[in-house]
C-alpha atoms as a PDB file:
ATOM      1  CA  UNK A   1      -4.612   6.652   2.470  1.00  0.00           C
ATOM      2  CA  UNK A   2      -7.533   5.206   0.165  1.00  0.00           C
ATOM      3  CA  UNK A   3      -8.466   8.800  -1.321  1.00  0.00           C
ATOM      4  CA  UNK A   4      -5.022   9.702  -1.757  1.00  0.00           C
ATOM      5  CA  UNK A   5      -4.058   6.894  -4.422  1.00  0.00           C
ATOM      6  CA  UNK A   6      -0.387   6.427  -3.884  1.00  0.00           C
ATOM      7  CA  UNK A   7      -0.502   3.072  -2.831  1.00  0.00           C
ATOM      8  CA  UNK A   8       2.242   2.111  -4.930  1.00  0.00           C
ATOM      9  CA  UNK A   9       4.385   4.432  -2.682  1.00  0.00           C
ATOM     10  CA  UNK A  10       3.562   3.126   0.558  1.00  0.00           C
ATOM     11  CA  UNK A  11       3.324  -0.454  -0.105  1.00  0.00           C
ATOM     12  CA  UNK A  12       6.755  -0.735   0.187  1.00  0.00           C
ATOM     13  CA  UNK A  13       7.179   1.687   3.615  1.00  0.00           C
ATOM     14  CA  UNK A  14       4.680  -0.214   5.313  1.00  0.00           C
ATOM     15  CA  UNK A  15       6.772  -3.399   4.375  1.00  0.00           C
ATOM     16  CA  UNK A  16       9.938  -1.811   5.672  1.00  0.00           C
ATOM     17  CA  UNK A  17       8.091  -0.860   8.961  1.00  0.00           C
ATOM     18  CA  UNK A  18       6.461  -4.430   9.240  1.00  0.00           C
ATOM     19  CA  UNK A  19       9.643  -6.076   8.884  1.00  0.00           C
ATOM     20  CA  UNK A  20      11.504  -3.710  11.557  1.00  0.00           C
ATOM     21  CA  UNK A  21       8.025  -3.820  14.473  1.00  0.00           C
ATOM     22  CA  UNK A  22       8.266  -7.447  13.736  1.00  0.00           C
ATOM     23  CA  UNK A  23      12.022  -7.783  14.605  1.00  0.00           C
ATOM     24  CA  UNK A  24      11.315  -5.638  17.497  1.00  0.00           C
ATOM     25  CA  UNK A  25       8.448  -6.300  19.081  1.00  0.00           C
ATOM     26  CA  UNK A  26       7.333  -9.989  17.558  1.00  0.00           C
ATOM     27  CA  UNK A  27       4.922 -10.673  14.623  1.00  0.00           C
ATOM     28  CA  UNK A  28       2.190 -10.962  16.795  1.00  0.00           C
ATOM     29  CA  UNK A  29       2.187  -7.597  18.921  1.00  0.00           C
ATOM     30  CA  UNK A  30      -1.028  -5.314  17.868  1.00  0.00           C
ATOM     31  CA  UNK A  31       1.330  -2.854  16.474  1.00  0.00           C
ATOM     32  CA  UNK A  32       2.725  -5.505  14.093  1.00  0.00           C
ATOM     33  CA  UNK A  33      -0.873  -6.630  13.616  1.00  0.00           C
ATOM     34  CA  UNK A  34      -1.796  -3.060  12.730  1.00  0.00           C
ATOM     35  CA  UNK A  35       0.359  -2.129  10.354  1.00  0.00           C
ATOM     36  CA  UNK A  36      -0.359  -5.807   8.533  1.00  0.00           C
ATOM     37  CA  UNK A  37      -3.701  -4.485   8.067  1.00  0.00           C
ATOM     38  CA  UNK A  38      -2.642  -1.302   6.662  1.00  0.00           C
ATOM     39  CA  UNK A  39      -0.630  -2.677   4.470  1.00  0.00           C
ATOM     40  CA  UNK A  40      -3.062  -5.678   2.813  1.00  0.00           C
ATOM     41  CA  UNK A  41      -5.369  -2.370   2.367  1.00  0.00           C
ATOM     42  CA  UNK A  42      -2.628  -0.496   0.546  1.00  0.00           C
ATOM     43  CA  UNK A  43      -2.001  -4.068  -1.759  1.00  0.00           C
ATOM     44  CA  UNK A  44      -5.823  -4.255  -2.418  1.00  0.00           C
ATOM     45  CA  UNK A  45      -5.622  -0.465  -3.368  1.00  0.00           C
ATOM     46  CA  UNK A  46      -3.051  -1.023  -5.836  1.00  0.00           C
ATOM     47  CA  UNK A  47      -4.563  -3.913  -7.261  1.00  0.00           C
ATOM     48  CA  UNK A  48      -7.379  -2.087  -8.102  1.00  0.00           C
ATOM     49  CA  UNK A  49      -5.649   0.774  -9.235  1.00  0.00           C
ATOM     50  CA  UNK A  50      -3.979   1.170 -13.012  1.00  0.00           C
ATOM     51  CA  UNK A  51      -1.490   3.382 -14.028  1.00  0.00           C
ATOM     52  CA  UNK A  52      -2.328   6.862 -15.155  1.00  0.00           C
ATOM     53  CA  UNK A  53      -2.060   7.023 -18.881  1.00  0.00           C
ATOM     54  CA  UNK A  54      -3.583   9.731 -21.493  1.00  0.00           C
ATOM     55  CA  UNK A  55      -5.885   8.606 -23.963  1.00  0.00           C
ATOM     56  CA  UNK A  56      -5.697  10.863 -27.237  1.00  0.00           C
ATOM     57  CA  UNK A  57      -9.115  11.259 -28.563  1.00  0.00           C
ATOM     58  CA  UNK A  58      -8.678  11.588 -32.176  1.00  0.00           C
ATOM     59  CA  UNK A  59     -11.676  13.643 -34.280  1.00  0.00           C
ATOM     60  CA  UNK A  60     -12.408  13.008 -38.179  1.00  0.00           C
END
């Protein structure tokens, strides 16, 4: 997921399936503790990240 750069996409999924394993299964089964970690990777990616903008070189 790191090389990809879309973390601003799957933050949110990986919040969706957090909330669902954790109704399911219980915030502390390793599934739910697995996809926690994913998904404070995919916040620290997107911290780090900034948006993709053009820069116009101008020339004299």
């Amino acid at each position: 997921m790191g090389d990809l750069g879309r973390a601003d996409e799957a933050v949110p999924l990986f919040e969706r399936a957090l909330a669902i394993i954790e109704a399911a299964l219980g915030p502390d089964h390793p599934r739910a503790k697995a996809i926690q970690q994913v998904l404070s990777e995919a916040v620290q990616q997107q911290r780090h990240t900034t948006p993709n903008t053009s820069v116009r070189h101008h020339t004299s």
